[in-house]
PDB file of N, CA and C in Angstrom:
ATOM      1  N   UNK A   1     119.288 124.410  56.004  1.00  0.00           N
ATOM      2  CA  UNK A   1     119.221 125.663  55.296  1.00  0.00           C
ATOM      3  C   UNK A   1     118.060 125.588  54.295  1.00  0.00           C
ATOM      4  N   UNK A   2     117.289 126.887  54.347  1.00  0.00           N
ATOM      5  CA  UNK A   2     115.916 126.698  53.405  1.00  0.00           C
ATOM      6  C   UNK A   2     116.693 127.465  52.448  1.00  0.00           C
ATOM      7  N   UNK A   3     115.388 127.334  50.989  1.00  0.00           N
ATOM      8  CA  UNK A   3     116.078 127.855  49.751  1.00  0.00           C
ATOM      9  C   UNK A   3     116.311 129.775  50.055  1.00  0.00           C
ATOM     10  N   UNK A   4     115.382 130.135  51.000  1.00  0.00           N
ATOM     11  CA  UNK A   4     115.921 131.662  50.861  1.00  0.00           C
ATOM     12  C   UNK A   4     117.394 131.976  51.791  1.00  0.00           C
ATOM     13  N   UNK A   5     117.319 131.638  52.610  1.00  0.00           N
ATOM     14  CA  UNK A   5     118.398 131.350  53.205  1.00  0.00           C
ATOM     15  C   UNK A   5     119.512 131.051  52.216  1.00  0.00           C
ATOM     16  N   UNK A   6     119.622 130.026  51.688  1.00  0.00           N
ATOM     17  CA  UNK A   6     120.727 129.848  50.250  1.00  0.00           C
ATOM     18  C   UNK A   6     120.853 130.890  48.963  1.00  0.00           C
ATOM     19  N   UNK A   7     119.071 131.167  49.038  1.00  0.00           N
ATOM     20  CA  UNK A   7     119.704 132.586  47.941  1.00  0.00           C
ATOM     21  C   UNK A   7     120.478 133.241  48.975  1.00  0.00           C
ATOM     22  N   UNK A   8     120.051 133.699  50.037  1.00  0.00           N
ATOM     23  CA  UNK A   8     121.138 134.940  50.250  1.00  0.00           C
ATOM     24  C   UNK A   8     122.362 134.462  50.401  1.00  0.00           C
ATOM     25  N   UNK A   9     123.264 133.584  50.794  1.00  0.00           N
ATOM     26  CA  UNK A   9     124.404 133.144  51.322  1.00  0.00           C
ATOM     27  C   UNK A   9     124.707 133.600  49.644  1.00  0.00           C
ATOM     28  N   UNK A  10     124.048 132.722  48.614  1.00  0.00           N
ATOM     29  CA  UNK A  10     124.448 133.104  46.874  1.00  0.00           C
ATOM     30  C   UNK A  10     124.695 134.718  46.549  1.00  0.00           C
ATOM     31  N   UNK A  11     123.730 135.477  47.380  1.00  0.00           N
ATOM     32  CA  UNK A  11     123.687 136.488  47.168  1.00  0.00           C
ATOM     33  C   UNK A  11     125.223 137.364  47.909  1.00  0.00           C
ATOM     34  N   UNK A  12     125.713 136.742  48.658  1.00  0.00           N
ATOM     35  CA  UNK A  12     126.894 137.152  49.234  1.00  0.00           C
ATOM     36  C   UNK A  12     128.238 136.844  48.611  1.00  0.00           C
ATOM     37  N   UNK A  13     127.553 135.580  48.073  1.00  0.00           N
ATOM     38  CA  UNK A  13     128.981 135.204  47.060  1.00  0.00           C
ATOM     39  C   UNK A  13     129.302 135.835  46.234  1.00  0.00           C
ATOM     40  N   UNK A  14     128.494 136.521  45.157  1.00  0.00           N
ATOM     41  CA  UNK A  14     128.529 137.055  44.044  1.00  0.00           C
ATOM     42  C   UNK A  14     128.092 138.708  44.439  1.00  0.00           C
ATOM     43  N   UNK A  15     128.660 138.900  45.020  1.00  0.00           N
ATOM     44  CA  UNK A  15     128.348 140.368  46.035  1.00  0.00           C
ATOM     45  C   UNK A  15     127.084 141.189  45.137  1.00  0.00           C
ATOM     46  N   UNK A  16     125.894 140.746  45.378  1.00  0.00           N
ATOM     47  CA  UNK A  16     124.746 141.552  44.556  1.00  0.00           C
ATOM     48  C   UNK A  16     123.748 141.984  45.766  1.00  0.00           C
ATOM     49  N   UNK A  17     122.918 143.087  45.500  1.00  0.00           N
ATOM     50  CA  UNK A  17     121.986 143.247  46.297  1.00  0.00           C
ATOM     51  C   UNK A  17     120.989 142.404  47.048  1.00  0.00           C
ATOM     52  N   UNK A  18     120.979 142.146  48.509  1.00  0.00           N
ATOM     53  CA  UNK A  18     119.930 141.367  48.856  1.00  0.00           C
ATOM     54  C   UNK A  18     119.028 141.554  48.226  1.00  0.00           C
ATOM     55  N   UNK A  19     117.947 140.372  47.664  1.00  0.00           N
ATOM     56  CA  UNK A  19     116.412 140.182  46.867  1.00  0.00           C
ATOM     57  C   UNK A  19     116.901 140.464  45.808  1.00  0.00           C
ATOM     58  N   UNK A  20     118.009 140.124  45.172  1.00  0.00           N
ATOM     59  CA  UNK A  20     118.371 140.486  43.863  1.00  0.00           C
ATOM     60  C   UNK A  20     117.783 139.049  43.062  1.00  0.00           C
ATOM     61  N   UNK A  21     118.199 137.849  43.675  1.00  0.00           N
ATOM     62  CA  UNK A  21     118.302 136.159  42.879  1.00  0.00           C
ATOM     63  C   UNK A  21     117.140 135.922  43.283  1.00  0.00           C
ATOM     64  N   UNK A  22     116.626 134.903  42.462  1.00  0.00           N
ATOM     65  CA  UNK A  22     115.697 133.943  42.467  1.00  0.00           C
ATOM     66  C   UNK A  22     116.037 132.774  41.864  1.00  0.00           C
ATOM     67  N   UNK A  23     114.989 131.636  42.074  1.00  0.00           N
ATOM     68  CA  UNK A  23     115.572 130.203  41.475  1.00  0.00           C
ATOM     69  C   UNK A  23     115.920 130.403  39.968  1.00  0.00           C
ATOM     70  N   UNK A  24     115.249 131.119  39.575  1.00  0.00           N
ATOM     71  CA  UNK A  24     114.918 131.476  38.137  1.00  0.00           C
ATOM     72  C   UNK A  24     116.051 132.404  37.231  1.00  0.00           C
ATOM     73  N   UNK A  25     117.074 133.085  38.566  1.00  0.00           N
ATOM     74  CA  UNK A  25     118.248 133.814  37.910  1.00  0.00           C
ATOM     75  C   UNK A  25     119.151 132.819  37.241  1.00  0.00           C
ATOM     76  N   UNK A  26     119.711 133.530  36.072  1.00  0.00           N
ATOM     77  CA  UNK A  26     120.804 132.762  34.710  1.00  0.00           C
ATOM     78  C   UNK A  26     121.895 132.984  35.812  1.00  0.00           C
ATOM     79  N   UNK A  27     122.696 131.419  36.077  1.00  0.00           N
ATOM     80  CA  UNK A  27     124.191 132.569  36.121  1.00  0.00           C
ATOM     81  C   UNK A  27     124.786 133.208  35.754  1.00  0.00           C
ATOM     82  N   UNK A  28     124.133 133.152  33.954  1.00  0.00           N
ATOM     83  CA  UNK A  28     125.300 134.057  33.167  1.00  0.00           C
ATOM     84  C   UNK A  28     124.983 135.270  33.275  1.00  0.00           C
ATOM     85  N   UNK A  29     123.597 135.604  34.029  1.00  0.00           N
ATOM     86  CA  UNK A  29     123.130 136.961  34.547  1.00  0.00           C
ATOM     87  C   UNK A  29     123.693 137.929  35.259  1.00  0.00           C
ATOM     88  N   UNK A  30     124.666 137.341  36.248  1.00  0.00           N
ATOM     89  CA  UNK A  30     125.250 137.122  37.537  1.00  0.00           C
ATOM     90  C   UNK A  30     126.801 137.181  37.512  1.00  0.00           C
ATOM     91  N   UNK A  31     127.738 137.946  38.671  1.00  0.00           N
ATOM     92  CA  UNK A  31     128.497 137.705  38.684  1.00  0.00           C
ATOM     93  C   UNK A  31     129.063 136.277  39.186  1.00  0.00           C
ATOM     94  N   UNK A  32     128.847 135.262  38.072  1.00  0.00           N
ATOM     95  CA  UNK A  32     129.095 133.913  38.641  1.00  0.00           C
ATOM     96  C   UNK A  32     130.752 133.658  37.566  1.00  0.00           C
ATOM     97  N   UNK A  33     131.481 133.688  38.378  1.00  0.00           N
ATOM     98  CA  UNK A  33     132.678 132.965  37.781  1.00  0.00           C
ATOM     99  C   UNK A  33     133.405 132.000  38.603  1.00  0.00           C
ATOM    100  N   UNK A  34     134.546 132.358  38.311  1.00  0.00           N
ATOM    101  CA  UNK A  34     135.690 130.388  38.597  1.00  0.00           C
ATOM    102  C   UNK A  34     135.354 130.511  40.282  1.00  0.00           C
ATOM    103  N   UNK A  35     135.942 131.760  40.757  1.00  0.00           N
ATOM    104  CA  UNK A  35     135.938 132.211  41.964  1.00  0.00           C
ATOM    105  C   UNK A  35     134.458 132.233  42.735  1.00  0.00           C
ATOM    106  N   UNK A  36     133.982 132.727  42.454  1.00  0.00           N
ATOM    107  CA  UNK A  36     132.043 132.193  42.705  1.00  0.00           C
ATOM    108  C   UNK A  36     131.769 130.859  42.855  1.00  0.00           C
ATOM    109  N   UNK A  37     132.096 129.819  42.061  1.00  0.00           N
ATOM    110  CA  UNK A  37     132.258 128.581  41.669  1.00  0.00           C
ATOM    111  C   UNK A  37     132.877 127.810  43.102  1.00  0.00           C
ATOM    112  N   UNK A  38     134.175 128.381  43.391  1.00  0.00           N
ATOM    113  CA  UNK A  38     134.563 127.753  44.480  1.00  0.00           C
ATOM    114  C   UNK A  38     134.040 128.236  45.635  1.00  0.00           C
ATOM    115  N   UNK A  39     133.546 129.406  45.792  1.00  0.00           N
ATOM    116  CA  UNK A  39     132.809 129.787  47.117  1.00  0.00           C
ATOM    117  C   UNK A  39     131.506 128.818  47.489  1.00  0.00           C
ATOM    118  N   UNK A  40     131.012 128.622  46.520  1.00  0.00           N
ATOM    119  CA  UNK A  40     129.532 127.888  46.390  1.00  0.00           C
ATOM    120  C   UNK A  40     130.023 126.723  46.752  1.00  0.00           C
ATOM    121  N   UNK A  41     131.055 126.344  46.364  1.00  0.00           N
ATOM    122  CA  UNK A  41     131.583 124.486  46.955  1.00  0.00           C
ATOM    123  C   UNK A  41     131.848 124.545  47.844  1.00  0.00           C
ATOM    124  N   UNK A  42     132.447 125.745  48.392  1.00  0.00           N
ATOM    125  CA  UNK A  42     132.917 125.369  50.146  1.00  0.00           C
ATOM    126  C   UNK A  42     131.622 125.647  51.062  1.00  0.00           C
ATOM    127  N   UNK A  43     130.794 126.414  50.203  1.00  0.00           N
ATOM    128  CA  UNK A  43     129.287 126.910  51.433  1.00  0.00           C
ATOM    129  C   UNK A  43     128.628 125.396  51.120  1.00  0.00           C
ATOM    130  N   UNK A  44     128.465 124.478  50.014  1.00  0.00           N
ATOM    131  CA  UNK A  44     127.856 122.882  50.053  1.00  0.00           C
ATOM    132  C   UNK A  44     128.986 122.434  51.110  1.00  0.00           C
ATOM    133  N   UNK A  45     129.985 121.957  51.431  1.00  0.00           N
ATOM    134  CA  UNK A  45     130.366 121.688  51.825  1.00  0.00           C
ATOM    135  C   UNK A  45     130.508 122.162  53.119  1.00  0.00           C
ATOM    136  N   UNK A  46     130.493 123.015  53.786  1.00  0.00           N
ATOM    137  CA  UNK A  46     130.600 123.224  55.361  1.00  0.00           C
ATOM    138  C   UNK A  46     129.408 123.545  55.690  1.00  0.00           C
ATOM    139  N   UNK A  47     128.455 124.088  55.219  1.00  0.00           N
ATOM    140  CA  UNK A  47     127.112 124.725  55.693  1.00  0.00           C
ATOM    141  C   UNK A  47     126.058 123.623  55.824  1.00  0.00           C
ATOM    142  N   UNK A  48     126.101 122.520  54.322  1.00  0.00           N
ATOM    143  CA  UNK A  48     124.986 121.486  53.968  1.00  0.00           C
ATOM    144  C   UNK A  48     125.900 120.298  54.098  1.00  0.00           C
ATOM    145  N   UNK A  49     127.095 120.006  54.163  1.00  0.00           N
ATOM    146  CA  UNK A  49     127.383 119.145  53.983  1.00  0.00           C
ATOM    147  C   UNK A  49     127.857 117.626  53.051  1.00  0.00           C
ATOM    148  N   UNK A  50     127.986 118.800  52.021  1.00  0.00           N
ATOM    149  CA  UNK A  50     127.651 118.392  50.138  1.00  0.00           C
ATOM    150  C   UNK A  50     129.226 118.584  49.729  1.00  0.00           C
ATOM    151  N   UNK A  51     129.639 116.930  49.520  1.00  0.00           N
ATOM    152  CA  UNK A  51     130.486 117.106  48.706  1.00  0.00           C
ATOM    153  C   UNK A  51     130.351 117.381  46.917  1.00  0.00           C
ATOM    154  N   UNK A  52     130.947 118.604  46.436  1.00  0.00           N
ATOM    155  CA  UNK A  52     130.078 118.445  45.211  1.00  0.00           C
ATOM    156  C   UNK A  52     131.299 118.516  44.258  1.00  0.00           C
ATOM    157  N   UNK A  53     130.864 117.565  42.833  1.00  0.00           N
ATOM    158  CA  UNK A  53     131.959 117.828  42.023  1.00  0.00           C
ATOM    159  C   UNK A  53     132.035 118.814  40.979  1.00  0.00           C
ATOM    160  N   UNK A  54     133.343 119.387  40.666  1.00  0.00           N
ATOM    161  CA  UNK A  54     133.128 120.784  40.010  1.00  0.00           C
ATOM    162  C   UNK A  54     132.626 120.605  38.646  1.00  0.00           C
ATOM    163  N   UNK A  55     132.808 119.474  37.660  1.00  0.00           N
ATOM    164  CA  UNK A  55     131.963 119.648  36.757  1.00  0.00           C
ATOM    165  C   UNK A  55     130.613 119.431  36.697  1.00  0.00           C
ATOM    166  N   UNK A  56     130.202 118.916  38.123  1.00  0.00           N
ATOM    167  CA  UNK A  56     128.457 118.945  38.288  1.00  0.00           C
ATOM    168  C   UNK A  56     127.973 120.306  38.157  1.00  0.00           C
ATOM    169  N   UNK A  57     128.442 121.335  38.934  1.00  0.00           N
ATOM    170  CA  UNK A  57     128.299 122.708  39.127  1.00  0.00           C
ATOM    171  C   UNK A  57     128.387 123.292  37.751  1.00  0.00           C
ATOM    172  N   UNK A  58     129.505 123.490  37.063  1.00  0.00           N
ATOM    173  CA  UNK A  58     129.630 123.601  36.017  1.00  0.00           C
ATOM    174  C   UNK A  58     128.457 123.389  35.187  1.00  0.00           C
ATOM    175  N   UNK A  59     127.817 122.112  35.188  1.00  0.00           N
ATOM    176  CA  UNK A  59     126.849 122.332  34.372  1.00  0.00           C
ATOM    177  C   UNK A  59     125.364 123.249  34.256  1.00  0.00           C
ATOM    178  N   UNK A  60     125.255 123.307  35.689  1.00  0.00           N
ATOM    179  CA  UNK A  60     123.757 124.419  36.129  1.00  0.00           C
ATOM    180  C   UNK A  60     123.835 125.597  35.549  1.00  0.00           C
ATOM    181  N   UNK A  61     123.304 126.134  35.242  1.00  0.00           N
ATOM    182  CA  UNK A  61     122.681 127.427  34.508  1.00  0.00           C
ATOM    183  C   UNK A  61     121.780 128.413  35.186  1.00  0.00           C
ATOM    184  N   UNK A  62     121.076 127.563  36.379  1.00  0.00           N
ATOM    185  CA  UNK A  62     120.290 128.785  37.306  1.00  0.00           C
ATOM    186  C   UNK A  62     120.713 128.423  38.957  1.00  0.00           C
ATOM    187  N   UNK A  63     120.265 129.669  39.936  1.00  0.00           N
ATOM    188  CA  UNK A  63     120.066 129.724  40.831  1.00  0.00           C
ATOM    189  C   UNK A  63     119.481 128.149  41.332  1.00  0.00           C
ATOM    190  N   UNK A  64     118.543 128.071  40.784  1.00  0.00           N
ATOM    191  CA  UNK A  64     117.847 127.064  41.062  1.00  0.00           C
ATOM    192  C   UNK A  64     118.972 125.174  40.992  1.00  0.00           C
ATOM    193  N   UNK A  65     119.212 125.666  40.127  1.00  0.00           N
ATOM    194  CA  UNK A  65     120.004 124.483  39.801  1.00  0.00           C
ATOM    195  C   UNK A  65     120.972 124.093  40.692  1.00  0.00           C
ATOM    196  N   UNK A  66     121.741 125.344  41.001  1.00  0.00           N
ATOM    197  CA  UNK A  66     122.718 124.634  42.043  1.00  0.00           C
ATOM    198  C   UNK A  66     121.736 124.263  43.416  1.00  0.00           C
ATOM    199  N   UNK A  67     121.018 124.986  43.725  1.00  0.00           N
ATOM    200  CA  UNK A  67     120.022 124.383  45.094  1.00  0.00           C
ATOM    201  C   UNK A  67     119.885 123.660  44.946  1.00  0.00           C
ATOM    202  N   UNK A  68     119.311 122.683  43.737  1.00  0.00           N
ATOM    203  CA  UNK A  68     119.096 121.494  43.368  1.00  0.00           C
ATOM    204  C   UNK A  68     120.255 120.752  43.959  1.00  0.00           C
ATOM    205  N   UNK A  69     121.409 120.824  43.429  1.00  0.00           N
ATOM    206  CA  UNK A  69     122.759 120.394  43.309  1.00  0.00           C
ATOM    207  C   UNK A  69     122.887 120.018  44.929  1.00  0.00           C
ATOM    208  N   UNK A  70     122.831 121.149  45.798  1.00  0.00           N
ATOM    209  CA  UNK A  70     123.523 121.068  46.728  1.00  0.00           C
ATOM    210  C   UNK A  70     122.082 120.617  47.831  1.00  0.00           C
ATOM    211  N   UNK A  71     121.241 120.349  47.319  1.00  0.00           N
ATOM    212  CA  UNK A  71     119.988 119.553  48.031  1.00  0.00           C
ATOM    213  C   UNK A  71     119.257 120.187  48.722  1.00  0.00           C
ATOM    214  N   UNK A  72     119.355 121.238  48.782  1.00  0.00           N
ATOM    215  CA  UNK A  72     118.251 122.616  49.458  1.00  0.00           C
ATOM    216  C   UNK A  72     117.137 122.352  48.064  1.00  0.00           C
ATOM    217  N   UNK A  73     115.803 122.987  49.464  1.00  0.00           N
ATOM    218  CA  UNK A  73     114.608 122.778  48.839  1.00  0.00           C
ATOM    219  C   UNK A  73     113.228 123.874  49.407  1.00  0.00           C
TER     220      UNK A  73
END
């Protein structure tokens, strides 16, 4: 999975307009909550293959960050 590809899957999680995110979007911009949170762990996990732990996630602040996180590039 490339990084646009992952924005949009992000972009589905947090039900926002396609071309809405960039690496550069705040989550706190964003409808990112608990529930967002766990969607994003199960798409690392079945899509990339990323077990990820929830206070790693927890700590990111952008778009970018969780890509980071979940090893898309």
């Amino acid at each position: 999975m490339n990084q646009q590809q992952f924005i949009e899957e992000l972009e589905n999680i947090v039900m926002t307009k396609k071309g809405s995110l960039s690496p550069d979007s705040a989550l706190d911009d964003i409808n990112w909550d608990s529930m967002a949170a766990l969607e994003f762990q199960a798409l690392a996990d079945e899509k990339l293959g990323k077990q990820l732990d929830p206070t790693e996630i927890g700590i990111c602040r952008t778009v970018g960050d969780l890509a980071k996180l979940a090893g898309v590039s």
